[in-house]
Protein backbone atom coordinates (compact mmCIF):
# COMPACT_ATOMS: atom_id res chain seq x y z
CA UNK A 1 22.12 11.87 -139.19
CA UNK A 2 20.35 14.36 -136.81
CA UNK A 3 19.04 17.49 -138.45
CA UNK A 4 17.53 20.25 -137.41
CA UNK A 5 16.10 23.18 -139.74
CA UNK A 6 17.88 24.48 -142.98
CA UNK A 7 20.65 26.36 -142.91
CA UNK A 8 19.60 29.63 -143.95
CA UNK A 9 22.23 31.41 -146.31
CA UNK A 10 22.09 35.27 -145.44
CA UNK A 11 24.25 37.82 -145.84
CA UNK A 12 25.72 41.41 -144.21
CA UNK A 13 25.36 41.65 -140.80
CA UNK A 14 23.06 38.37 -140.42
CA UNK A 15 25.84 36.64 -142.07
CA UNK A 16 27.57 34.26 -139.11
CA UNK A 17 30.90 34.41 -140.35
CA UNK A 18 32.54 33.88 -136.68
CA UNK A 19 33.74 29.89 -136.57
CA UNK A 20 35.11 28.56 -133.30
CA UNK A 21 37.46 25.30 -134.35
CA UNK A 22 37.84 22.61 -131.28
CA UNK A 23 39.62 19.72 -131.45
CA UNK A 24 37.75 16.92 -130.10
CA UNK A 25 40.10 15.27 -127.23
CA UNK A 26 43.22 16.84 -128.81
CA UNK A 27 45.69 15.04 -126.24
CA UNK A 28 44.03 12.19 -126.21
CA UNK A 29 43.44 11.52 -129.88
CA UNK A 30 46.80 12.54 -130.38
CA UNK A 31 47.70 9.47 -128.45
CA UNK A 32 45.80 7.33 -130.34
CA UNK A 33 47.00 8.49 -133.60
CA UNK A 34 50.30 7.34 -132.50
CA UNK A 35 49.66 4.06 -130.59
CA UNK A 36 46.34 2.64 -132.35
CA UNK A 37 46.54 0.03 -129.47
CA UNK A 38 44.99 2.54 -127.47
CA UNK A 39 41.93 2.97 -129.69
CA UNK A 40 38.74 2.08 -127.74
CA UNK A 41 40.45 2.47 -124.49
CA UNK A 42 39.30 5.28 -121.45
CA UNK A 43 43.02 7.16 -122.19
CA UNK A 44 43.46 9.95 -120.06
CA UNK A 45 45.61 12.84 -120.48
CA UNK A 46 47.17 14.70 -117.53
CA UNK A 47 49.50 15.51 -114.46
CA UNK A 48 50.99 12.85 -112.96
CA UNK A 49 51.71 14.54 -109.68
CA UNK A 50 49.90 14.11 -106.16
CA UNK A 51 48.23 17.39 -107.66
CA UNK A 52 47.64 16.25 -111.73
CA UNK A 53 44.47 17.47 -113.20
CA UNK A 54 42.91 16.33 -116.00
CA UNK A 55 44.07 17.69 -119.76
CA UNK A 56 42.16 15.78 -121.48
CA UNK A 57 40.01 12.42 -121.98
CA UNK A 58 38.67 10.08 -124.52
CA UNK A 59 35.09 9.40 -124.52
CA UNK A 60 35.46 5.89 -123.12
CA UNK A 61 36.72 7.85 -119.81
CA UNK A 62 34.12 9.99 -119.97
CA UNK A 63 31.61 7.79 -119.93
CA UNK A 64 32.97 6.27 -116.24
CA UNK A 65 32.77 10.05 -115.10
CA UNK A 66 36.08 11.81 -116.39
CA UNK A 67 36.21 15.37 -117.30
CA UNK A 68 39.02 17.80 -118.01
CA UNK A 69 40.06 19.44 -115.47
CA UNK A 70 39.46 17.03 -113.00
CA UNK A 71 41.93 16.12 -109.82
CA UNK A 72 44.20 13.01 -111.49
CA UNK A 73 43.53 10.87 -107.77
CA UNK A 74 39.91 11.10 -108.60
CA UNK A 75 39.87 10.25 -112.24
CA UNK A 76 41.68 6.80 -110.92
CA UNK A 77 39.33 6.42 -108.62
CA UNK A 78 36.20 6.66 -110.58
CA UNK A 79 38.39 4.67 -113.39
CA UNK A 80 41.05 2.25 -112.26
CA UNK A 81 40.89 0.93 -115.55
CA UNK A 82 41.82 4.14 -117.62
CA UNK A 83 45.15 4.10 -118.96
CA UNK A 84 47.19 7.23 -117.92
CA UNK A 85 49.08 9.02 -119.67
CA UNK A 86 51.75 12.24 -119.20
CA UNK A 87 51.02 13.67 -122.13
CA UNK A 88 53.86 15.55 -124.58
CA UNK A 89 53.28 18.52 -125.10
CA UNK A 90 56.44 19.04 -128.01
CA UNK A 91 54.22 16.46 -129.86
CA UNK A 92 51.26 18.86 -129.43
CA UNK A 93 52.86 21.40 -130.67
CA UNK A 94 53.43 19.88 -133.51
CA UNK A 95 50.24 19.24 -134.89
CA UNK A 96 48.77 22.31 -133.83
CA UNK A 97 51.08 24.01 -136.17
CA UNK A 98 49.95 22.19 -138.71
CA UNK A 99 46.71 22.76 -137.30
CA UNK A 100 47.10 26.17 -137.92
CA UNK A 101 48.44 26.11 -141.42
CA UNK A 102 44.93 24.55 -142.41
CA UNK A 103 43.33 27.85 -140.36
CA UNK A 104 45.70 29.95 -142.60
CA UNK A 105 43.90 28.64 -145.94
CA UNK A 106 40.71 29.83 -145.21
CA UNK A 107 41.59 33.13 -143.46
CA UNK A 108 44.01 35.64 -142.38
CA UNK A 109 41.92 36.43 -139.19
CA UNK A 110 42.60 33.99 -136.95
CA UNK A 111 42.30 33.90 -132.68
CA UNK A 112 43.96 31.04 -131.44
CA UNK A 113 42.73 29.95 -128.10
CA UNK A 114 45.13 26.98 -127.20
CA UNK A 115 46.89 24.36 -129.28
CA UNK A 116 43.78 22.86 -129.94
CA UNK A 117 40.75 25.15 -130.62
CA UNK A 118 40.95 28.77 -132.26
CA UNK A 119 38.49 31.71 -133.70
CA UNK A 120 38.50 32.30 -136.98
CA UNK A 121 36.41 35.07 -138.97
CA UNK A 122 35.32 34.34 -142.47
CA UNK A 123 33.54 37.07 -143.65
CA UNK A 124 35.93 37.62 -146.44
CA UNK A 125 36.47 34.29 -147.66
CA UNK A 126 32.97 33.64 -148.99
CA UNK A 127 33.58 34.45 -152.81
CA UNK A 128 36.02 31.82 -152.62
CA UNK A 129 35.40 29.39 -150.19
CA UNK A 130 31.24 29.37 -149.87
CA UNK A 131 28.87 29.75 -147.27
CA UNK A 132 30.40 29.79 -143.79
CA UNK A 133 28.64 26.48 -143.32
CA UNK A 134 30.52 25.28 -146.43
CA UNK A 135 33.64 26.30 -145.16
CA UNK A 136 33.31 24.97 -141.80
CA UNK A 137 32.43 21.62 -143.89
CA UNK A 138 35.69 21.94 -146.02
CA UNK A 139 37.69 22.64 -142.47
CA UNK A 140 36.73 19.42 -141.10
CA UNK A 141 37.58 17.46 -144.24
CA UNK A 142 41.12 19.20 -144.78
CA UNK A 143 42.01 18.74 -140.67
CA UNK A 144 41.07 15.07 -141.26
CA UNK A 145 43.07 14.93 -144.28
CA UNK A 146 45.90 16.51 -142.74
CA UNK A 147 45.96 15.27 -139.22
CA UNK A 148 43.76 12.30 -139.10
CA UNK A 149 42.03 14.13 -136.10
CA UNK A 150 38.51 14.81 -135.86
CA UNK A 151 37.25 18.42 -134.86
CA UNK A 152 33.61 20.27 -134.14
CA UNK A 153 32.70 23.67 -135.70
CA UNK A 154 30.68 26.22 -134.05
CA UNK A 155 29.63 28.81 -136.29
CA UNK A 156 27.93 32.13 -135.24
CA UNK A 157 27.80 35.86 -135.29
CA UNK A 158 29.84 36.83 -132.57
CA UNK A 159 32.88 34.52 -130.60
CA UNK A 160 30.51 33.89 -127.30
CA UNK A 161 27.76 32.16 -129.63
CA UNK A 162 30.67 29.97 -132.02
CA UNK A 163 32.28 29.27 -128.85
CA UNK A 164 28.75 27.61 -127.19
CA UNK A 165 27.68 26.24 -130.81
CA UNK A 166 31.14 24.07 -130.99
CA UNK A 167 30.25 22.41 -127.86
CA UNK A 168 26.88 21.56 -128.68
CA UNK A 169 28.07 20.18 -132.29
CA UNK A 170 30.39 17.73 -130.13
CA UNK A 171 29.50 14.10 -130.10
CA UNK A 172 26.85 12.93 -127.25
CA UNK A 173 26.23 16.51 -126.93
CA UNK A 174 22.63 17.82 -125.76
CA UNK A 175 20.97 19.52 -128.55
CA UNK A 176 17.15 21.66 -128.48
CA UNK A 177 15.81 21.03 -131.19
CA UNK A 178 14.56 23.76 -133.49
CA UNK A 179 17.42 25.90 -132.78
CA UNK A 180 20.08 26.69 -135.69
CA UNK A 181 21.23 23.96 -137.95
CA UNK A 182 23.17 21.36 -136.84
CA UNK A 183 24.97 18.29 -138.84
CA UNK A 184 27.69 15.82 -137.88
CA UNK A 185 30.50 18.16 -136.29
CA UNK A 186 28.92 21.37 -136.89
CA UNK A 187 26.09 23.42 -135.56
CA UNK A 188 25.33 27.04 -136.68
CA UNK A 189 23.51 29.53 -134.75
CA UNK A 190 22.03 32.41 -137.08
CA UNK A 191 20.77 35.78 -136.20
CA UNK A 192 17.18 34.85 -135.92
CA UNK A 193 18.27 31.94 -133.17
CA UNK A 194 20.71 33.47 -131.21
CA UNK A 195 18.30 34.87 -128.39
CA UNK A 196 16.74 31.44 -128.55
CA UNK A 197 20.06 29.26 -128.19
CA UNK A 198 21.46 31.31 -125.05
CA UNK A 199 18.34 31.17 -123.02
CA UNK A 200 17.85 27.38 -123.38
CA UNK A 201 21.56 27.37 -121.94
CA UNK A 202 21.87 27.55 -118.05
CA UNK A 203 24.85 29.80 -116.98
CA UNK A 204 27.05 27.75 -115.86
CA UNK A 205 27.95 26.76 -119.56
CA UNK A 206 28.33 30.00 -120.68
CA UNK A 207 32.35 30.95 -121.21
CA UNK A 208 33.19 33.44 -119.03
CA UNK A 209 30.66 32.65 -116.30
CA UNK A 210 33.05 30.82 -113.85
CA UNK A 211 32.23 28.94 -110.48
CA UNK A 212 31.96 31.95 -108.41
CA UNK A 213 29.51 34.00 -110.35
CA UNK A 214 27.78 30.91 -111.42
CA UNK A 215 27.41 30.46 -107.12
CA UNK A 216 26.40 33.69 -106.65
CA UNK A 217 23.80 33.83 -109.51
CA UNK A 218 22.45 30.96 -108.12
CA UNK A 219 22.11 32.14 -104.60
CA UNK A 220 19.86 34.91 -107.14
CA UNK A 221 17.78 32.27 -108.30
CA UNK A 222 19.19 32.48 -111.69
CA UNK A 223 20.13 29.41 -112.82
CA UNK A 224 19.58 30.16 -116.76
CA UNK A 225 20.36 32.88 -119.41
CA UNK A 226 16.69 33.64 -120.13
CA UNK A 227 16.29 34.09 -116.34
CA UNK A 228 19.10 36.37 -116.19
CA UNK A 229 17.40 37.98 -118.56
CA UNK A 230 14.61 39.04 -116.49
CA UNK A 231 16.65 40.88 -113.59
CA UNK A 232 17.54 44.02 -113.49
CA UNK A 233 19.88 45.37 -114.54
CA UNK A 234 20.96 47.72 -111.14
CA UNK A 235 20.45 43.93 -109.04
CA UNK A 236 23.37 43.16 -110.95
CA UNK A 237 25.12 46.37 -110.60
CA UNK A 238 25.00 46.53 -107.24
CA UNK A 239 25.52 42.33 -106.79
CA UNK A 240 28.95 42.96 -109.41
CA UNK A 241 29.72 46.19 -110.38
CA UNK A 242 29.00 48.10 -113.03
CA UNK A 243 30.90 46.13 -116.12
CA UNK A 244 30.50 42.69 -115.03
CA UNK A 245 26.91 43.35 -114.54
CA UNK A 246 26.99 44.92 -118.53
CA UNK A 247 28.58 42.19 -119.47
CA UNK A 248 26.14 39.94 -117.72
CA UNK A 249 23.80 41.65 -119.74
CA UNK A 250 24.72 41.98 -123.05
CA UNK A 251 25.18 38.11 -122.97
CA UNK A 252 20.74 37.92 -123.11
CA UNK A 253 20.86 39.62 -126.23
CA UNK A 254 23.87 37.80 -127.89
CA UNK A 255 25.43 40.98 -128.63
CA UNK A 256 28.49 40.14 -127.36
CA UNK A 257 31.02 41.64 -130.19
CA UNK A 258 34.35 41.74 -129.28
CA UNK A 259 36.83 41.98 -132.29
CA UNK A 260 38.94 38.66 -133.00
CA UNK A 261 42.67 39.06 -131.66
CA UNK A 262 45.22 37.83 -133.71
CA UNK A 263 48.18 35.57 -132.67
CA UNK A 264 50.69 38.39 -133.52
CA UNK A 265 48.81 40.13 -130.62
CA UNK A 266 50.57 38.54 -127.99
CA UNK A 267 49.65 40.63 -124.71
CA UNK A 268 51.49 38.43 -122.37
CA UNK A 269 53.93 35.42 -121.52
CA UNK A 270 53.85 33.61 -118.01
CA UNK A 271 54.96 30.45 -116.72
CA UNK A 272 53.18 28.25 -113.54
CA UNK A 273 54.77 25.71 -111.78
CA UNK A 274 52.81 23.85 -109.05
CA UNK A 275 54.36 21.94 -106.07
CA UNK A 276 53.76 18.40 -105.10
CA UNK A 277 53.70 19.98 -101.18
CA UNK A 278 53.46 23.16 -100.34
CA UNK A 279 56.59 25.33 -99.87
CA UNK A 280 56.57 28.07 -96.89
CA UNK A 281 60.00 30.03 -97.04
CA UNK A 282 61.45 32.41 -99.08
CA UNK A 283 64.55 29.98 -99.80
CA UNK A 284 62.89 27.43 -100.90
CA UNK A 285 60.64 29.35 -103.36
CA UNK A 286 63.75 31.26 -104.64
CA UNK A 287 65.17 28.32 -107.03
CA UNK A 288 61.56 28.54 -108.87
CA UNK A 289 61.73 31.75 -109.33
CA UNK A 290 65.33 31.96 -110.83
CA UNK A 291 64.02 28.71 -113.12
CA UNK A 292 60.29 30.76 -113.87
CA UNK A 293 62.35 34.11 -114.78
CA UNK A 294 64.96 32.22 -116.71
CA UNK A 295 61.21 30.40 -118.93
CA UNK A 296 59.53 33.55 -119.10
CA UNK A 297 62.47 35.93 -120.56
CA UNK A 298 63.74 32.83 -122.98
CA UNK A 299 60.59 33.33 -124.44
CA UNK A 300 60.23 37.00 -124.64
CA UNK A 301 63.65 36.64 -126.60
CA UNK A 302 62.87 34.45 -128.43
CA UNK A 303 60.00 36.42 -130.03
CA UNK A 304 61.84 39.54 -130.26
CA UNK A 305 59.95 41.23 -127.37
CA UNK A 306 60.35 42.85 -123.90
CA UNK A 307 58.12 43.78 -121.24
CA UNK A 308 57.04 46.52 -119.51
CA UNK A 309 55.82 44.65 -116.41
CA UNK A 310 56.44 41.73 -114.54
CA UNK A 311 53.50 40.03 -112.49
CA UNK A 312 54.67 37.27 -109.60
CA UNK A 313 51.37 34.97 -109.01
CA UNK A 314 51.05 33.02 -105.48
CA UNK A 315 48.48 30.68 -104.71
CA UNK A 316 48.62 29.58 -101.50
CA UNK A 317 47.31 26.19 -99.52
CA UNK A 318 43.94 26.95 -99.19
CA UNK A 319 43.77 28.08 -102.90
CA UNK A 320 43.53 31.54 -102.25
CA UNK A 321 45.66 33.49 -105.12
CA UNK A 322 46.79 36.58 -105.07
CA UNK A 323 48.68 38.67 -107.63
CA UNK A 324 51.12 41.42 -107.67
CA UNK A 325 53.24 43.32 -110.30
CA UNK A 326 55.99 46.07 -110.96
CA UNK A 327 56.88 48.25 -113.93
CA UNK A 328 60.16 48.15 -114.77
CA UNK A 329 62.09 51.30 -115.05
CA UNK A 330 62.38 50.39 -119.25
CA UNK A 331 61.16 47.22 -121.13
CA UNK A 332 63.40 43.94 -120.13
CA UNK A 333 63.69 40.85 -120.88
CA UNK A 334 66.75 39.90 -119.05
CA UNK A 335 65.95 36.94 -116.85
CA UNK A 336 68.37 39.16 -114.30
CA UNK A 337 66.37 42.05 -113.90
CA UNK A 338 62.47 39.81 -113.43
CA UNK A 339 64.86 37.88 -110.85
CA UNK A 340 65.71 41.08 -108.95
CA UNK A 341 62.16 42.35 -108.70
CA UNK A 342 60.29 39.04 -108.13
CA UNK A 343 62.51 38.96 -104.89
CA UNK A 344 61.56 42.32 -103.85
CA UNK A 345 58.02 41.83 -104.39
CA UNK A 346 58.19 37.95 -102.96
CA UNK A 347 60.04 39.28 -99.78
CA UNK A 348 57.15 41.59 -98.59
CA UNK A 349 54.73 38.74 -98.66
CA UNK A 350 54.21 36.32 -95.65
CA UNK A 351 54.53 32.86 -97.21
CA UNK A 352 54.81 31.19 -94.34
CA UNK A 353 51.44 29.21 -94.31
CA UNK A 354 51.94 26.97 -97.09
CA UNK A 355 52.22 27.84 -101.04
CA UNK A 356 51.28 25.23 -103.70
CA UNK A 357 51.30 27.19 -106.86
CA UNK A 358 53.83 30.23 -108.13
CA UNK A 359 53.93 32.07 -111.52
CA UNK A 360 55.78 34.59 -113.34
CA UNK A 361 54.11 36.40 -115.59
CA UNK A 362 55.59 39.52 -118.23
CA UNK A 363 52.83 42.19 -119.96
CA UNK A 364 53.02 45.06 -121.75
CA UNK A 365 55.23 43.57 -123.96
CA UNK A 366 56.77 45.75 -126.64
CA UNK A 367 58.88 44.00 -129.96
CA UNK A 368 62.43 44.47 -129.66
CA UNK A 369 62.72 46.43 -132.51
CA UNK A 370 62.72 49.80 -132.74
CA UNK A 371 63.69 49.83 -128.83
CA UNK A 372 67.35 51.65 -127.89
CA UNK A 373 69.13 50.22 -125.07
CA UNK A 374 69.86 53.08 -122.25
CA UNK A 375 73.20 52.38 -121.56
CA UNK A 376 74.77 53.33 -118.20
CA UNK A 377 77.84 54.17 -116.54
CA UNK A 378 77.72 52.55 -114.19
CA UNK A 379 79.65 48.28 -113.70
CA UNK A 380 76.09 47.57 -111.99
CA UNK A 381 73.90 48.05 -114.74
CA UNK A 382 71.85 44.65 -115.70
CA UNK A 383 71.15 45.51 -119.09
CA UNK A 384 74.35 46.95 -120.83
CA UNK A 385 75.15 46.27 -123.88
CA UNK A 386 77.58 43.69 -123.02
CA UNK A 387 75.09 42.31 -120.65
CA UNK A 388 72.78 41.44 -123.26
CA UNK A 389 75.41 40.18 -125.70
CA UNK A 390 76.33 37.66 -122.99
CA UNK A 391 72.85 36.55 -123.17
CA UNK A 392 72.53 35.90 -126.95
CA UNK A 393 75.37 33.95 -126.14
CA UNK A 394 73.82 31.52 -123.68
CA UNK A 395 70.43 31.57 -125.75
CA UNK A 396 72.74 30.27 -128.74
CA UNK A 397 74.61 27.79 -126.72
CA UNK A 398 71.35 26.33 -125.49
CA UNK A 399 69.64 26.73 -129.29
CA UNK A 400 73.00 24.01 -130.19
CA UNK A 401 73.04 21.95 -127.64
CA UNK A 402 69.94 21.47 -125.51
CA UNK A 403 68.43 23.86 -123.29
CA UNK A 404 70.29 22.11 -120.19
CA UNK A 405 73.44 22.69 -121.32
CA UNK A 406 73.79 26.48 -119.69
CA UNK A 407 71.59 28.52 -117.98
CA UNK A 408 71.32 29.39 -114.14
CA UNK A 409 73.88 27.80 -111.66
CA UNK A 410 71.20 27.05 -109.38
CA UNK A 411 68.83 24.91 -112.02
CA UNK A 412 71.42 23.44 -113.72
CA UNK A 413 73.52 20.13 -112.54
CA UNK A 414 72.17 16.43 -111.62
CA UNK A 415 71.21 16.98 -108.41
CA UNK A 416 69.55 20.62 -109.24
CA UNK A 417 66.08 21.20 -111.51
CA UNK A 418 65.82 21.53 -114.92
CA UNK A 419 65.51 24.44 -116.74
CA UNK A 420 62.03 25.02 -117.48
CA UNK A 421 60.12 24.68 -121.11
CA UNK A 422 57.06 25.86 -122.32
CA UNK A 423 55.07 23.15 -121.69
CA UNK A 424 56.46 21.70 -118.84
CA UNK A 425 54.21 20.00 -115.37
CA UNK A 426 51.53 21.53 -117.71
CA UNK A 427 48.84 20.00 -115.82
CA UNK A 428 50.95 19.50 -112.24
């Protein structure tokens, strides 16, 4: 087994009590769980439209040249062989929620991520549990246990360096050695390394760094944390304003310490759906948004929550996106009201060269609790208090008998789309 040094057991503020959980191929090994015939085989997770990306890939794909997140045309190009899969994402579900219960066992303070990778911060778990590198060693027993999947642990002091550390702990995975402690599945950064670790990283691996800054730092030269290390700070103030560039910044020193968020701090619920050609009227975008509004308030409702703000997300064909957003005149989640202001904001943009991707979004959400309903006088109020008992109605309907059954003339019917799920053309 490859080793690096000790693991050095420290406490306070040394301590790294920040572990990053990632599934390793979640989709894909949840395929193989289920059909063991698939075991050994380049399975590949993703859209199956003319537009697909990548979800996710075994490592038998991977070694022909598939990543996530790569166009699904490609990935058959580069393997023919690969057997492709849509993925189900109810199934996914699943086991993350059981993924989660695992989480729960170690620590309250958890920040999930996506169904298959999550923050958690063990500071407080020590006296019972050990050493975070004995916990992270327990957590990968107890997910295998559970869920017969395999996962890596990064373990650091802040999210940026777990984060980084999880992906190096990943099989086939480049590792300097020297730096931290590393062991089958797990690699732990310390205090003392943690300068050391980010400048032997080149940007472009570094989360938050995406293809455009990556671009323009290299057009700097910079092609590696320790170099961006050595520039100055105003270079980067002037090249992206003043809190990019801090952020930039802090990154060199590791200092990155943002506080964990919690999955009860939900700041926001959106929906994407992405077109197999591009659409370029207002009519025929209209039917997504009554299906996207109808998504995005189901959910809100269904977690006792209403929004202060809708957001209505274009992207058009030449991948350009743009956003724009409206406060509503009180918190909503009536799939009536988002309908009536995504039209108003969609009819003052020109659509008419070509749009591949739209999304309804819904932030500042509030819980319903504890909000009154301002009831009007007038018939054309939205959200009376009929209104919204008319709603429960439908959402109970659908809760009995399938989420088809009622809903929106326009996406209901055989020769009309579905109503939308979470989950749903995740990956186009």
């Amino acid at each position: 087994m490859e080793n690096f040094n000790s693991p050095k057991i420290t406490s306070g503020v040394d301590e790294p009590n920040i572990l990053h959980v990632d599934m390793d191929a979640f989709f894909a090994a949840v395929e193989i769980l289920d059909d063991q015939s698939l075991k050994g085989k380049p399975v590949i997770v993703g859209g199956t439209g003319s537009r697909g990306v990548v979800a996710a890939c075994t490592y038998e794909a991977r070694a022909f040249g598939v990543r996530s997140g790569m166009p699904m045309f490609r990935a058959r190009k580069v393997c023919p062989q690969g057997v492709f899969l849509p993925g189900r994402y109810k199934r996914y579900v699943e086991l993350s929620k059981k993924l989660h219960l695992v989480f729960e066992t170690y620590s309250p303070f958890i920040e999930p991520i996506a169904l298959d990778e999550a923050f958690l911060d063990v500071s407080g778990a020590h006296l019972l549990f050990g050493s975070s590198l004995e916990i992270a060693r327990s957590l990968r027993r107890e997910i295998y246990s559970q869920l017969s999947l395999n996962c890596s642990v990064g373990i650091g002091r802040t999210r940026l360096v777990a984060k980084l550390a999880s992906k190096k702990a990943k099989p086939n995975a480049k590792r300097v050695p020297g730096i931290g402690y590393f062991e089958d599945g797990i690699y732990q950064i310390g205090g003392g390394d943690e300068k050391k670790f980010l400048f032997s990283l080149p940007v472009s691996e570094i989360w938050g760094i995406g293809p455009v800054t990556t671009a323009s730092l290299t057009k700097m030269g910079i092609h590696s944390v320790e170099e961006l290390s050595r520039v100055d700070y105003q270079v980067l103030v002037s090249k992206f304003g003043l809190a990019r560039a801090a952020w930039l910044k802090s990154i060199t020193s590791g200092e990155v310490q943002e506080q964990l968020v919690s999955k009860s701090e939900i700041k926001s619920i959106s929906h994407e759906e992405t077109f197999s050609t591009d659409l370029d009227s207002h009519s025929s975008l209209d039917i997504h948004l009554v299906r996207l509004c109808d998504a995005v308030t189901r959910r809100l409702r269904s977690g006792n929550y209403r929004a202060t703000t809708v957001v209505l997300v274009l992207k058009y064909s030449d991948f350009t996106r743009i956003s724009r957003q409206l406060k509503f005149a009180s918190p909503s989640n009536d799939p009536r009201t988002f309908l009536k202001e995504v039209r108003s904001i969609l009819s003052q943009i020109d659509v008419s060269s070509g749009i591949r991707l739209i999304g309804i979004g819904a932030s500042g959400l509030l819980e319903t609790k504890g909000i009154e309903d301002q009831l009007s006088f007038e018939d054309t109020n939205l959200e009376s208090e009929g209104s919204y008992g008319l709603i429960e109605a439908i959402d109970e309907i659908r809760a009995k008998y399938g989420l088809n059954s009622l809903g929106p003339a326009s996406i209901n019917g055989s020769n009309s789309l579905k109503a939308k799920e979470h989950g749903d053309n995740q990956w186009g």
